[in-house]
Every structure is written in structure tokens, then in C-alpha cells.
N, C-alpha and C. Protein backbone atom coordinates (compact mmCIF):
# COMPACT_ATOMS: atom_id res chain seq x y z
N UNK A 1 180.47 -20.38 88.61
CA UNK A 1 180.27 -21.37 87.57
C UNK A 1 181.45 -21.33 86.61
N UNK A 2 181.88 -22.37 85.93
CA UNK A 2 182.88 -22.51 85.68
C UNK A 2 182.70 -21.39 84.14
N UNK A 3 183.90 -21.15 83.71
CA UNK A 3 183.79 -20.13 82.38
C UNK A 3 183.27 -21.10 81.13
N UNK A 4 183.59 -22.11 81.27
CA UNK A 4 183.75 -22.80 79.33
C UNK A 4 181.53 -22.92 79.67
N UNK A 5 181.32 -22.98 80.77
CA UNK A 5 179.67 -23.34 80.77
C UNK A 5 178.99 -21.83 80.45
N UNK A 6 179.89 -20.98 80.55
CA UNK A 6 179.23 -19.07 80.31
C UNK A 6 179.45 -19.38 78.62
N UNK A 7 180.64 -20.04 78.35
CA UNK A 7 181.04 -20.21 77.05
C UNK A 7 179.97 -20.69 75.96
N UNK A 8 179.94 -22.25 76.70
CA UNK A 8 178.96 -22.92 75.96
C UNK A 8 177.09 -22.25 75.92
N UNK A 9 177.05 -21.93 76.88
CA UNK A 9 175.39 -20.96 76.80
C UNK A 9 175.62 -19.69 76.08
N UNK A 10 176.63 -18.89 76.12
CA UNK A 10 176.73 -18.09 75.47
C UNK A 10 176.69 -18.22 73.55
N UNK A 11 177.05 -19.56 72.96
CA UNK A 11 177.24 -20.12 71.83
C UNK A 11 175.99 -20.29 71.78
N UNK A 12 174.95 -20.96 72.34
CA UNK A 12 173.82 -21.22 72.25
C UNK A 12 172.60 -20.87 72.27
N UNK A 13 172.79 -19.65 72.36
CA UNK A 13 171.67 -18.30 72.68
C UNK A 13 172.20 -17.04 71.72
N UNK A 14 173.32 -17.52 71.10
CA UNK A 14 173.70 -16.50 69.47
C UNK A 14 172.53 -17.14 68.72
N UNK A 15 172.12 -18.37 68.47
CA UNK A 15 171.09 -18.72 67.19
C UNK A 15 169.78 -17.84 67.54
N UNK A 16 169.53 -17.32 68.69
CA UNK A 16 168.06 -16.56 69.05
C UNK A 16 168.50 -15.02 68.26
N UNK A 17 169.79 -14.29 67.62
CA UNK A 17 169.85 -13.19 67.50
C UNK A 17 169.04 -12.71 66.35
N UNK A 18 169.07 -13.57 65.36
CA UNK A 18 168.08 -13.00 64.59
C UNK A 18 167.13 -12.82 64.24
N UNK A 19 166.63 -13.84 65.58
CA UNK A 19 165.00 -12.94 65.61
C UNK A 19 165.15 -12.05 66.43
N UNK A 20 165.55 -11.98 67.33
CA UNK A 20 165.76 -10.65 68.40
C UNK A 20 165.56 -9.15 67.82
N UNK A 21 166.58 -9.84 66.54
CA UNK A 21 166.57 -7.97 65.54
C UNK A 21 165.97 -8.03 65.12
N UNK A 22 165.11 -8.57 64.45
CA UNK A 22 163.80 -8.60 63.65
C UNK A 22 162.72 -8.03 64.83
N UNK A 23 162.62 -8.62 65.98
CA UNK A 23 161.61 -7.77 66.66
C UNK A 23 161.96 -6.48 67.18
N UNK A 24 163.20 -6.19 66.97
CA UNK A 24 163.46 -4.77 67.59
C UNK A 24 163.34 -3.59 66.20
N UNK A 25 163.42 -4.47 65.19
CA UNK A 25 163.56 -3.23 63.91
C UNK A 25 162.12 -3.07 64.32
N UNK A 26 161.17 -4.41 63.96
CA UNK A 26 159.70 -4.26 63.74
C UNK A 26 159.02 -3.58 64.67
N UNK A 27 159.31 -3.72 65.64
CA UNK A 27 158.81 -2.68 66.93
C UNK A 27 159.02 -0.70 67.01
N UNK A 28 160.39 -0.96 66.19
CA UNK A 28 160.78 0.32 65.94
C UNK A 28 160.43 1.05 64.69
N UNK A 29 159.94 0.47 63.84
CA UNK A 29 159.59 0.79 62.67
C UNK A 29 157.85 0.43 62.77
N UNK A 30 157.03 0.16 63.30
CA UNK A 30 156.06 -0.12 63.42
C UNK A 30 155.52 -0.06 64.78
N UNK A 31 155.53 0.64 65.89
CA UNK A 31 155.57 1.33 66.76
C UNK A 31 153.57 1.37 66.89
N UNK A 32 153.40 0.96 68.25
CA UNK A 32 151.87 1.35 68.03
C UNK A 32 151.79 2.75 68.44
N UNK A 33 150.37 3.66 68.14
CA UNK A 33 150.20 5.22 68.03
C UNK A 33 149.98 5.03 69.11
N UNK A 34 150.91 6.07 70.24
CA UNK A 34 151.15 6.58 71.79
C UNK A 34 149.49 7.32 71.87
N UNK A 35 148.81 8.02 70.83
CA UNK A 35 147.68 8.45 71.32
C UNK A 35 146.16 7.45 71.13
N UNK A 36 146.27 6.67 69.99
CA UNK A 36 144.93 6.14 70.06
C UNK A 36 145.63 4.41 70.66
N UNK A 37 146.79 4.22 70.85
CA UNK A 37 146.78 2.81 71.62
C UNK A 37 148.42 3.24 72.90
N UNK A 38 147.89 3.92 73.71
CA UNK A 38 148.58 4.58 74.75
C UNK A 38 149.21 3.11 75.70
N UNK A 39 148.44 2.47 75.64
CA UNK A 39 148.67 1.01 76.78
C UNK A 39 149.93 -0.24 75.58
N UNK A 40 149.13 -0.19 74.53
CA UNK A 40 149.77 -0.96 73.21
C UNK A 40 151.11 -0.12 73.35
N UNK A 41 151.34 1.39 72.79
CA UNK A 41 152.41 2.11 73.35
C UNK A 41 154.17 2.09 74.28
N UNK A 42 153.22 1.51 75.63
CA UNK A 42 153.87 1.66 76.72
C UNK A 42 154.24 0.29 76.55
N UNK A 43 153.39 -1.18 77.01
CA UNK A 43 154.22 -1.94 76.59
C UNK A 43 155.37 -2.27 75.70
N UNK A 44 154.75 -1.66 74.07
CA UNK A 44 155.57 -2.25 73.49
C UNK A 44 157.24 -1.25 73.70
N UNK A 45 157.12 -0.20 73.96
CA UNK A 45 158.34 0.49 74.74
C UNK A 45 159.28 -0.16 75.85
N UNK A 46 158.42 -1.18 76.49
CA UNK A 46 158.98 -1.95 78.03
C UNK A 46 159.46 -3.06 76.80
N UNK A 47 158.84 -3.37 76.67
CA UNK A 47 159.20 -5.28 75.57
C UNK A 47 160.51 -4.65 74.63
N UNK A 48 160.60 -3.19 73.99
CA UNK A 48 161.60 -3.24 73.25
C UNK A 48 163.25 -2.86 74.10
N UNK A 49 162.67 -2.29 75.53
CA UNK A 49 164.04 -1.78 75.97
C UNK A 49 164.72 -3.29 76.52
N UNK A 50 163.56 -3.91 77.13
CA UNK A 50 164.32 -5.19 77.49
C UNK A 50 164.70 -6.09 76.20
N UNK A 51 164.38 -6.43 75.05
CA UNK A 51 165.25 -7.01 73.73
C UNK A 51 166.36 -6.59 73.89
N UNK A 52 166.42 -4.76 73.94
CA UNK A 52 168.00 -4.35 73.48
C UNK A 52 168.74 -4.86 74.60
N UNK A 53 168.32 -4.88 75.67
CA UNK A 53 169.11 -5.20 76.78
C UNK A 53 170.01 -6.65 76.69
N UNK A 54 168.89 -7.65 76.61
CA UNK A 54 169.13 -8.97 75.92
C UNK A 54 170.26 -9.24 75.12
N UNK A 55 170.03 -8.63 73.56
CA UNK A 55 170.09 -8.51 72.42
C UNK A 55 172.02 -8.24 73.07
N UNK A 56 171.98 -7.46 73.27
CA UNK A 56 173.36 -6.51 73.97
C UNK A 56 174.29 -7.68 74.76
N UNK A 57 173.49 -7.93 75.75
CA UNK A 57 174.22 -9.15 76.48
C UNK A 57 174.94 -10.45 75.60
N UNK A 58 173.73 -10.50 74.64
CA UNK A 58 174.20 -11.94 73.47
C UNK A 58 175.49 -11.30 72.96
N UNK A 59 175.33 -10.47 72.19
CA UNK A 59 176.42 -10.21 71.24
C UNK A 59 177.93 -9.97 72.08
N UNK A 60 177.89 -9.61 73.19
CA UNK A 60 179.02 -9.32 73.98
C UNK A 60 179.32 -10.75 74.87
N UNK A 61 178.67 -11.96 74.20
CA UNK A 61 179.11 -13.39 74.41
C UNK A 61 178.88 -13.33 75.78
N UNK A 62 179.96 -14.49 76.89
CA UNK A 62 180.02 -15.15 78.01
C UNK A 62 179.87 -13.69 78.88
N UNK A 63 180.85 -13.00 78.56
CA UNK A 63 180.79 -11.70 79.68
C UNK A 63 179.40 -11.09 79.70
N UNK A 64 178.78 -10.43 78.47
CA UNK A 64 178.18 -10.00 78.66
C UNK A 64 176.29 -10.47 79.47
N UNK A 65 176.26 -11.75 79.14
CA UNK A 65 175.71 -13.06 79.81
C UNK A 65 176.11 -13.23 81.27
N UNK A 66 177.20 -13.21 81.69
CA UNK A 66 177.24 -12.81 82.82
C UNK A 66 176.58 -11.38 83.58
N UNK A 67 176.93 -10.36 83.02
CA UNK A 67 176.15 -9.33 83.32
C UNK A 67 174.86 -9.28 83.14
N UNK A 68 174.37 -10.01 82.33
CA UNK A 68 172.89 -9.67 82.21
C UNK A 68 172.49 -10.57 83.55
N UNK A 69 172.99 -11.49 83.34
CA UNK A 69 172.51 -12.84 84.87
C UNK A 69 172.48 -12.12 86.35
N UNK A 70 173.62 -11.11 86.24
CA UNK A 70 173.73 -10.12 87.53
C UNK A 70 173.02 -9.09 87.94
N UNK A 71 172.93 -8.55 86.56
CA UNK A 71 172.00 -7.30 87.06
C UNK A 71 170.35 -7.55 86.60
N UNK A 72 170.22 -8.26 85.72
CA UNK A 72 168.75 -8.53 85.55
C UNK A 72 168.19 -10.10 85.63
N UNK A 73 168.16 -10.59 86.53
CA UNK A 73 168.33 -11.81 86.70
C UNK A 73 166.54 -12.08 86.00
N UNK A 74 165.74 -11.12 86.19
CA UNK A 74 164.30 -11.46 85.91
C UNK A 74 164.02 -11.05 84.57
N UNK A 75 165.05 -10.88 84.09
CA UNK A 75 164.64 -10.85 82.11
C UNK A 75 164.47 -11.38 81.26
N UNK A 76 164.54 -12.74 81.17
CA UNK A 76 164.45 -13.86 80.18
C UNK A 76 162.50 -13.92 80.31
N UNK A 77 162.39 -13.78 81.91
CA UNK A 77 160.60 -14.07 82.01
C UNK A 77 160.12 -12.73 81.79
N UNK A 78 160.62 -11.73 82.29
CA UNK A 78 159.92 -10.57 81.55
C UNK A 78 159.47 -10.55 80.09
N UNK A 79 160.48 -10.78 79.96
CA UNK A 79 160.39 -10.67 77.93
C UNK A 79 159.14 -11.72 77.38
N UNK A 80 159.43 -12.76 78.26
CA UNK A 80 158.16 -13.94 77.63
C UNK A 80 156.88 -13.28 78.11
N UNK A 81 156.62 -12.21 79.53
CA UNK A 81 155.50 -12.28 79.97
C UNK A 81 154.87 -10.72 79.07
N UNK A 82 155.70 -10.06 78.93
CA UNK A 82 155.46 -9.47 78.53
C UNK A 82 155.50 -9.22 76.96
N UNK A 83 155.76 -10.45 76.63
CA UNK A 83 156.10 -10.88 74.79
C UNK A 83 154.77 -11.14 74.44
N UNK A 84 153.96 -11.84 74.98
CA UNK A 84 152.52 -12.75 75.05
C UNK A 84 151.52 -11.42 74.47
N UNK A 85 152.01 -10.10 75.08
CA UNK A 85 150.35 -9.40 75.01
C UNK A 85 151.11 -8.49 73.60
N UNK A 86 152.32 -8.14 73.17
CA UNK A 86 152.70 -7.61 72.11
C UNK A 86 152.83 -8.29 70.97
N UNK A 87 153.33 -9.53 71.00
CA UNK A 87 153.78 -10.20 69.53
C UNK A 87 152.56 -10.58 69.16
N UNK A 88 153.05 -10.48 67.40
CA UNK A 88 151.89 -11.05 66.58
C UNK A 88 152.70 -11.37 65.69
N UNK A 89 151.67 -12.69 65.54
CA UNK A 89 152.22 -13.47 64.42
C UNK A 89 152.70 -13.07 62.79
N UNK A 90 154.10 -13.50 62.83
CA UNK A 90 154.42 -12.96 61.13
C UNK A 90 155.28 -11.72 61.54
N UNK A 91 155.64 -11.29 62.87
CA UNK A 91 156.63 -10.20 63.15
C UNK A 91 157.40 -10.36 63.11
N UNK A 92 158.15 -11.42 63.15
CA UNK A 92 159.27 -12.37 63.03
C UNK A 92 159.89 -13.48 62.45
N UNK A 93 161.32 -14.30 62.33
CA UNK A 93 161.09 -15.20 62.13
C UNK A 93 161.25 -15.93 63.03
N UNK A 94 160.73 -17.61 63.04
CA UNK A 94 160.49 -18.62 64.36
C UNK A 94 161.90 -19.26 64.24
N UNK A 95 162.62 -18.61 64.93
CA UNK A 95 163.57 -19.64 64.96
C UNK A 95 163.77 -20.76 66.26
N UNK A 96 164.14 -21.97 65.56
CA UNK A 96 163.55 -23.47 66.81
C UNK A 96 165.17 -23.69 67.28
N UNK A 97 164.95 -23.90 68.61
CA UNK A 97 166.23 -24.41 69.45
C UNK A 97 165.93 -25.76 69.31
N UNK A 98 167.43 -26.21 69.02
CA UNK A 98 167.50 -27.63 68.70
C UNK A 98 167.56 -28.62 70.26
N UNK A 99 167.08 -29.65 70.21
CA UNK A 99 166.75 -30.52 71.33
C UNK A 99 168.55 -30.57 72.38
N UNK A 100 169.71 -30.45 71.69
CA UNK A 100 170.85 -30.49 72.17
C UNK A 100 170.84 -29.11 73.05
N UNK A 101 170.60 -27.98 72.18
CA UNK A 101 170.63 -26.61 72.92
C UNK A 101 169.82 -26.24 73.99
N UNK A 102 168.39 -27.03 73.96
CA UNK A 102 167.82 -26.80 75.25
C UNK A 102 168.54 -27.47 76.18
N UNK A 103 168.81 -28.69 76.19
CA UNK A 103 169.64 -29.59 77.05
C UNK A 103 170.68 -28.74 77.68
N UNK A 104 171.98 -28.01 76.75
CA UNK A 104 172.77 -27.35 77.59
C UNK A 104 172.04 -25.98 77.98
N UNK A 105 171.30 -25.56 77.97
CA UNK A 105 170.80 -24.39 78.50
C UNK A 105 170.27 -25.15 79.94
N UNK A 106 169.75 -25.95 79.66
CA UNK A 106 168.83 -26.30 80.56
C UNK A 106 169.77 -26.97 82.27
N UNK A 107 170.96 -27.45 81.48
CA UNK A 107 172.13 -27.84 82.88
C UNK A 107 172.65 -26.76 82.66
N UNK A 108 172.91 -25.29 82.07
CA UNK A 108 173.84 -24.38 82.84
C UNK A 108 172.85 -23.66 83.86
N UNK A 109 171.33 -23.40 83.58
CA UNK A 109 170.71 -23.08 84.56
C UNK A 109 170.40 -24.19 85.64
N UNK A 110 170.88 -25.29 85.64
CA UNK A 110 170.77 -26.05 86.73
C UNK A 110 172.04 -25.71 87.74
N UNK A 111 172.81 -25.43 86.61
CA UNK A 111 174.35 -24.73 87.04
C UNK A 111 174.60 -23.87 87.97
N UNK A 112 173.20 -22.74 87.75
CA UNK A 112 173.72 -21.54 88.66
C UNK A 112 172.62 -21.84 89.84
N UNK A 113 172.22 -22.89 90.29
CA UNK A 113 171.54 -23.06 91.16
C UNK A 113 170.03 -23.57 91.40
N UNK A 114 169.71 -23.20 90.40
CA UNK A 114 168.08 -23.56 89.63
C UNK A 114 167.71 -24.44 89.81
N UNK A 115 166.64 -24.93 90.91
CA UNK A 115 165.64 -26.38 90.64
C UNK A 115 165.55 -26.95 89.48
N UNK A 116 165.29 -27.87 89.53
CA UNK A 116 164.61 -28.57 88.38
C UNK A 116 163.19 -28.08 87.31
N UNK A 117 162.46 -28.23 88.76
CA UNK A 117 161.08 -27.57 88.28
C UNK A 117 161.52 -26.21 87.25
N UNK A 118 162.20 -25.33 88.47
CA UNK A 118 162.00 -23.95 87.80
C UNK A 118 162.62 -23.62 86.34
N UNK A 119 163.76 -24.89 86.14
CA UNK A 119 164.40 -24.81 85.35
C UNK A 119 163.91 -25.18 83.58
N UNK A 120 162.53 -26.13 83.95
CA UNK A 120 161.99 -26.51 83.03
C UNK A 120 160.92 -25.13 82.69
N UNK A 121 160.65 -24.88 83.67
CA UNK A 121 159.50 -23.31 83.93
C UNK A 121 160.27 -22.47 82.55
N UNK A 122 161.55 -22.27 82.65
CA UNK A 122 162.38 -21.12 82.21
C UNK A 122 162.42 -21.61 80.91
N UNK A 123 162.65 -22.94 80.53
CA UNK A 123 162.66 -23.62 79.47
C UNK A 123 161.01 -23.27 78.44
N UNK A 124 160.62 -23.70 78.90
CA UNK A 124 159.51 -23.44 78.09
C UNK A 124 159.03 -21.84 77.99
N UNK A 125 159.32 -20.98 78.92
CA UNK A 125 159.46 -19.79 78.62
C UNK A 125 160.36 -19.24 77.59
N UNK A 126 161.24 -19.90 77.52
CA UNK A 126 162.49 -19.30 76.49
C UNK A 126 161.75 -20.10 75.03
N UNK A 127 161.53 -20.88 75.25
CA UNK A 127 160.87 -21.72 74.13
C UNK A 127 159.38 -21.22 73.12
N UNK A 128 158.94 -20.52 74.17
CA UNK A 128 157.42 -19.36 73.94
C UNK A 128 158.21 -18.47 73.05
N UNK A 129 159.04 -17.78 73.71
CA UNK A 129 159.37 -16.24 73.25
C UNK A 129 159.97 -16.38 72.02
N UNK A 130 160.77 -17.98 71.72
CA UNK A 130 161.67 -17.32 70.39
C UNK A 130 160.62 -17.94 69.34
N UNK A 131 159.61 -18.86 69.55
CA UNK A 131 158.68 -19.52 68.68
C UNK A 131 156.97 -18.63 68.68
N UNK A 132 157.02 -17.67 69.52
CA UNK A 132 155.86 -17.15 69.45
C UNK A 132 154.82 -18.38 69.83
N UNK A 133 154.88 -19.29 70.02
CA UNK A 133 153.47 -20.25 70.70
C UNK A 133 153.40 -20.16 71.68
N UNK A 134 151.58 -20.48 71.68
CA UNK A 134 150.94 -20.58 73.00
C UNK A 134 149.83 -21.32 73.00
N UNK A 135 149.09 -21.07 73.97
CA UNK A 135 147.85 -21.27 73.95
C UNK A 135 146.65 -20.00 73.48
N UNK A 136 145.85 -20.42 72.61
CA UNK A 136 144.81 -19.18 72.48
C UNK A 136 144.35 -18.18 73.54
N UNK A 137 144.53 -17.02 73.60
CA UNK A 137 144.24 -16.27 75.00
C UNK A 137 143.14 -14.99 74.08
N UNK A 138 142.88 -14.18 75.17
CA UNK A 138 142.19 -13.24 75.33
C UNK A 138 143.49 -11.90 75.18
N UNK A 139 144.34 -11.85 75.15
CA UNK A 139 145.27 -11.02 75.59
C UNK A 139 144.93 -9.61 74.89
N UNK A 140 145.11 -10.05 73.25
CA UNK A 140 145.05 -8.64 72.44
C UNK A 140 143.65 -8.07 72.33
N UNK A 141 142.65 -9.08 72.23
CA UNK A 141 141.38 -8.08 72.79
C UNK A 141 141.23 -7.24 74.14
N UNK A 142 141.75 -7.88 74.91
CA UNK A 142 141.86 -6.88 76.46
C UNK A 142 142.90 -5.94 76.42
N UNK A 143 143.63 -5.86 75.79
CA UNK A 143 145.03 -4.56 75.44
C UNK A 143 143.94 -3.93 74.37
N UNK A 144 143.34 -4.15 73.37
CA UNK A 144 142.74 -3.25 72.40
C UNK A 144 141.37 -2.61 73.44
N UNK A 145 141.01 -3.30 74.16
CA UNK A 145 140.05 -2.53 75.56
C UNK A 145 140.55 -1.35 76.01
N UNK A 146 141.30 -1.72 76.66
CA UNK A 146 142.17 -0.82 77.93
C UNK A 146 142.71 0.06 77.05
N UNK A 147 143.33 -0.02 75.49
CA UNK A 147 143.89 1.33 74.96
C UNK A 147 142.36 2.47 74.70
N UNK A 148 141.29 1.81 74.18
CA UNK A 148 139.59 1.95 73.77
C UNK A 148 139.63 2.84 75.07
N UNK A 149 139.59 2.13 76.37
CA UNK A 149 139.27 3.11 77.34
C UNK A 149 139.92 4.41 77.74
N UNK A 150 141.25 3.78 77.78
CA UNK A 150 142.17 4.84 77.99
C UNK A 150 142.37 6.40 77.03
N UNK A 151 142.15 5.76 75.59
CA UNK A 151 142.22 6.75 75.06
C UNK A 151 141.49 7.52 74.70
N UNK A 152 139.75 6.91 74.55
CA UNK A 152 138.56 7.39 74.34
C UNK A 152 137.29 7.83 75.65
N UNK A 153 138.40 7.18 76.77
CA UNK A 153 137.21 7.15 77.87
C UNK A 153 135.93 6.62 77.88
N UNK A 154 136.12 5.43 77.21
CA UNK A 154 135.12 4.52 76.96
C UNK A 154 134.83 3.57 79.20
N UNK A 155 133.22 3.35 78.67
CA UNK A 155 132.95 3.13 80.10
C UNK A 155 132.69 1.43 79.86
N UNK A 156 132.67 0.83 80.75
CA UNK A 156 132.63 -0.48 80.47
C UNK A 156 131.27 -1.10 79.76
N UNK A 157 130.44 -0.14 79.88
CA UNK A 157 129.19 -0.31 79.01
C UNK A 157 128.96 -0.29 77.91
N UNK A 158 130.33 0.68 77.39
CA UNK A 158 130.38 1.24 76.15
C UNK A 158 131.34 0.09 75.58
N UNK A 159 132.30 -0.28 76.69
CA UNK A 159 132.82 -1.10 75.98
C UNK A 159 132.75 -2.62 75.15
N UNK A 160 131.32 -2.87 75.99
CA UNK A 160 130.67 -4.32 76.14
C UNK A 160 129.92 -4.25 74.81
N UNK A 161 129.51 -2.95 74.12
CA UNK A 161 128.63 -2.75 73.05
C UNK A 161 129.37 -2.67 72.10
N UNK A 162 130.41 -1.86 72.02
CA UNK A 162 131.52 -1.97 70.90
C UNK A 162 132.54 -3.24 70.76
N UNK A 163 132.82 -3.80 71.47
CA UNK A 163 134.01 -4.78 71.08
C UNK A 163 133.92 -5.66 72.23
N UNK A 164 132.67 -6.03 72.93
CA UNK A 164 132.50 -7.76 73.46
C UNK A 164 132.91 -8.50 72.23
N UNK A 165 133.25 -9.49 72.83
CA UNK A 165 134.15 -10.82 71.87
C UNK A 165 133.20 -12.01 71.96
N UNK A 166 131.90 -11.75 72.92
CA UNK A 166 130.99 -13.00 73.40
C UNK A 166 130.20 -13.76 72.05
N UNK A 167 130.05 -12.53 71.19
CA UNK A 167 128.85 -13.33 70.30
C UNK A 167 128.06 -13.42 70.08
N UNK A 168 127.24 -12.79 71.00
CA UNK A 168 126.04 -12.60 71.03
C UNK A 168 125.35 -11.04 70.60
N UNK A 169 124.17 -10.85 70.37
CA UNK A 169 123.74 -9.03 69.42
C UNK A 169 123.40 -8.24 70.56
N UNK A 170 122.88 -8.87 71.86
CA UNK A 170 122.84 -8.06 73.25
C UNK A 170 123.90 -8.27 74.26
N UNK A 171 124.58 -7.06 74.48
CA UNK A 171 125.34 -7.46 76.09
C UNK A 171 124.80 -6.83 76.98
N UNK A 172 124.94 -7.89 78.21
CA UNK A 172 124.39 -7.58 79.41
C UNK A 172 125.20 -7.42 80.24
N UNK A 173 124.82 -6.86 81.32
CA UNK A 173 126.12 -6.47 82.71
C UNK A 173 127.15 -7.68 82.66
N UNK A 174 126.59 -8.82 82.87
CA UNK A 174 127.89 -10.01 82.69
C UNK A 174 128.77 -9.73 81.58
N UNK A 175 128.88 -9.21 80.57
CA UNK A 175 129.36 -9.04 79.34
C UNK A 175 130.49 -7.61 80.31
N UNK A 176 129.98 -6.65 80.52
CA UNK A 176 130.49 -5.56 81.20
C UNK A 176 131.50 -6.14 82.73
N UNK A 177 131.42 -6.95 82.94
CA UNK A 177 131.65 -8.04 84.13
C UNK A 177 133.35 -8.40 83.65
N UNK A 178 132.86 -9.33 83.17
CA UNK A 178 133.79 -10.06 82.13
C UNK A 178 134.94 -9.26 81.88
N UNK A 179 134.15 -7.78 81.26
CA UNK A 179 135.51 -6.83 80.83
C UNK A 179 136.37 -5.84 81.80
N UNK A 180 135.61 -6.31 82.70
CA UNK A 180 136.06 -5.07 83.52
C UNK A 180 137.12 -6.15 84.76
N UNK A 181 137.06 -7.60 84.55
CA UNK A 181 137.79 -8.29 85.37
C UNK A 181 139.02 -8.75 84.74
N UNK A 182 138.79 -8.45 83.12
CA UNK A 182 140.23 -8.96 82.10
C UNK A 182 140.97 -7.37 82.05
N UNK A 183 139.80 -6.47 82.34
CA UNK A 183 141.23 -5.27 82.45
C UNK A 183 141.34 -4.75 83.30
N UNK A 184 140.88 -5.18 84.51
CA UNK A 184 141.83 -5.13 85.69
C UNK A 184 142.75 -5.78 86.13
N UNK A 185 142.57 -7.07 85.36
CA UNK A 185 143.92 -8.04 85.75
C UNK A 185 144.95 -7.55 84.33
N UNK A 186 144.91 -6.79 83.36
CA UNK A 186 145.46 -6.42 82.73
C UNK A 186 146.43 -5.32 83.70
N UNK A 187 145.46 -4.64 84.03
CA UNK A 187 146.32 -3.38 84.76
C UNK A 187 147.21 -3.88 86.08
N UNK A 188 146.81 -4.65 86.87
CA UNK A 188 147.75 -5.28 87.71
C UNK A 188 148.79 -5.50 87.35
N UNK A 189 148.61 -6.06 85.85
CA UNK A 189 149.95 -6.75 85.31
C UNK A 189 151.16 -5.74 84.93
N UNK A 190 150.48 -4.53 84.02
CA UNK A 190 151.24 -3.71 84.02
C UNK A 190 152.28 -2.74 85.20
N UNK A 191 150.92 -2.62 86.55
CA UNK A 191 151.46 -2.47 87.54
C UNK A 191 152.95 -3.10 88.23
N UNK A 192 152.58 -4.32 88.46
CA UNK A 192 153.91 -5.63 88.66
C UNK A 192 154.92 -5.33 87.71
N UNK A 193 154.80 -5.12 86.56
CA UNK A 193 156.15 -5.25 85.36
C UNK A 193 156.66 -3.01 84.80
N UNK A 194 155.91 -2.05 86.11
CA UNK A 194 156.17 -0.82 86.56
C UNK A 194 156.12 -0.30 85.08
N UNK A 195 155.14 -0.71 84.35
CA UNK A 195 154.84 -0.32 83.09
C UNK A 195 153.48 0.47 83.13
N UNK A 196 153.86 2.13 82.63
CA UNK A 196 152.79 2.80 82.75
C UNK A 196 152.23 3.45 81.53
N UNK A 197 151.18 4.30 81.00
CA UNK A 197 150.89 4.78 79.91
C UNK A 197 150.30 6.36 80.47
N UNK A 198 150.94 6.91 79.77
CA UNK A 198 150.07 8.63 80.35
C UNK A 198 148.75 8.87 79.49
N UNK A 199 147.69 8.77 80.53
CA UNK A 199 146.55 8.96 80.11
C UNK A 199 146.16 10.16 78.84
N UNK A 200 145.57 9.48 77.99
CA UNK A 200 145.32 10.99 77.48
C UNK A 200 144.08 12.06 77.80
């Protein structure tokens, strides 16, 4: 790909740096407790090594953008997928890519080969991570589960009585159901992204 297009993306992904550092101080200075949120922990350890990684590539402009494209080609979606179950709102500031900057982001990744589809995929991923939006999820109640279990050895029965999210003053096995299918697809996830927590 030609250099002035490493150039121009590289110019255009400096305006994301200062939130970048803002989530790496805040992560580092506000760190969840490795013993009562062991899972909270480990992610947020995976989410901060890949920022610096990021973070590193930006500041060292076109070259270093090149290197990141080479050796971690799956980091822009890591960071979003794994941004979703750590960030909270007010950790940062939102800084908005202007309608021109998605545009050239959006033809240099058409640049290096990228569908269309996938290219819009990446777009709105990059668009999540530096604005923190989404859609309402379940995420941080099922990470505040899985740390509950992990660190207390809480059983899914126990867990359905303490911190179901349903609403209701009785839980029943469906309630225990429910939780035990959002943190197993929790743990898959961690599995896939080789993110682990040492039990306590």
C-alpha cells in the first residue's frame, strides 16, 4: 500500500490518543482487586496490555501502524470485544471521529484488501471503542457473577438468590438457568481471547 495512505491513517487515528491514555492511566490507577474480582482482574490486564500496544503503534505514526497491521492484525477487534465487558461510563473522554476520518480510514482498510462488508464491521467497531456506545447488555452483571463465583465459590443457586437481575423476590431453577448460560458463554469468551484468572 502506498506510504502517503500509512501517512494519512496514521494522522487520523492520533485524535483517538487521548482517550487511549486516559484509559490506560484509569485502568492503572484503578485496577479491579485480583482477589475479590479475579475475572474483572484478568480482563482488565488483557484490555490494558493491548491499549499499550495500540497506544505505541499510534505514537510511532505510519511505521509503527504498519507494525501493528503485521504483527497483530486482530487488535483493533480485540480491544472493542473486549472493551464492552470493562469500560464504564465516565472512564474517559468520548472523543467523536469526524465523518471525513471515518471515510479515510474506511478506504485505507479497503486498501489493504478488506471487503466492504468487513470494512464497515471494523468501522463501527472502532466507532464503539473510542465512544463507549452500545446497546444495553447484560455484560457487567455476568463479569460481577463469574468474579462472585470465582472468588467466593458461589453455586449457581447461590448465585440466583444473591444477584439475579430478573426482578422478581423468588428465583427458580430458570433464574439459575439463565446464569449459568451467560457465564458460560462468558467463559468461552475469555477462553477464545486466552484470557485467564487464577482461581482463588
Amino acid at each position: 500500500m502506498p506510504s502517503d495512505k500509512w501517512e494519512k491513517f496514521a494522522e487520523v487515528v492520533r485524535a483517538t490518543e487521548p482517550d487511549l491514555e486516559q484509559q490506560i492511566v484509569y485502568l492503572q490507577t484503578k485496577p479491579p482487586d485480583p482477589l475479590k474480582q479475579p475475572v474483572s482482574s484478568a480482563l482488565a490486564r488483557a484490555y490494558l496490555s493491548r491499549l499499550e500496544i495500540h497506544l505505541d503503534a499510534i505514537r510511532r505514526g505510519a511505521e509503527g501502524l504498519k507494525d501493528e497491521y503485521r504483527n497483530y492484525p486482530t487488535l483493533l477487534q480485540e480491544l472493542q470485544e473486549i472493551g464492552v465487558w470493562i469500560r464504564r461510563r465516565g472512564a474517559g473522554q468520548k472523543t467523536q471521529l469526524a465523518t471525513a476520518d471515518e471515510d479515510s480510514i474506511g478506504d485505507w482498510l479497503v486498501s489493504t484488501g478488506r471487503s466492504y462488508s468487513k470494512t464497515k464491521q471494523m468501522l463501527r467497531q472502532m466507532r464503539q471503542l473510542i465512544t463507549g456506545r452500545g446497546a444495553p447488555n447484560k455484560r457487567p452483571e455476568t463479569l460481577r457473577m463469574l468474579d462472585a463465583k470465582t472468588s467466593q465459590g458461589l453455586s449457581y443457586k447461590e448465585l440466583a438468590s444473591k444477584m439475579c437481575d430478573c426482578g422478581l423476590r423468588q428465583h427458580t431453577e430458570y433464574c439459575e438457568e439463565r446464569i449459568r448460560k451467560r457465564i458460560k458463554d462468558l467463559e468461552k469468551f475469555l477462553t477464545r481471547h486466552r484470557i485467564s484468572s487464577i482461581p482463588i
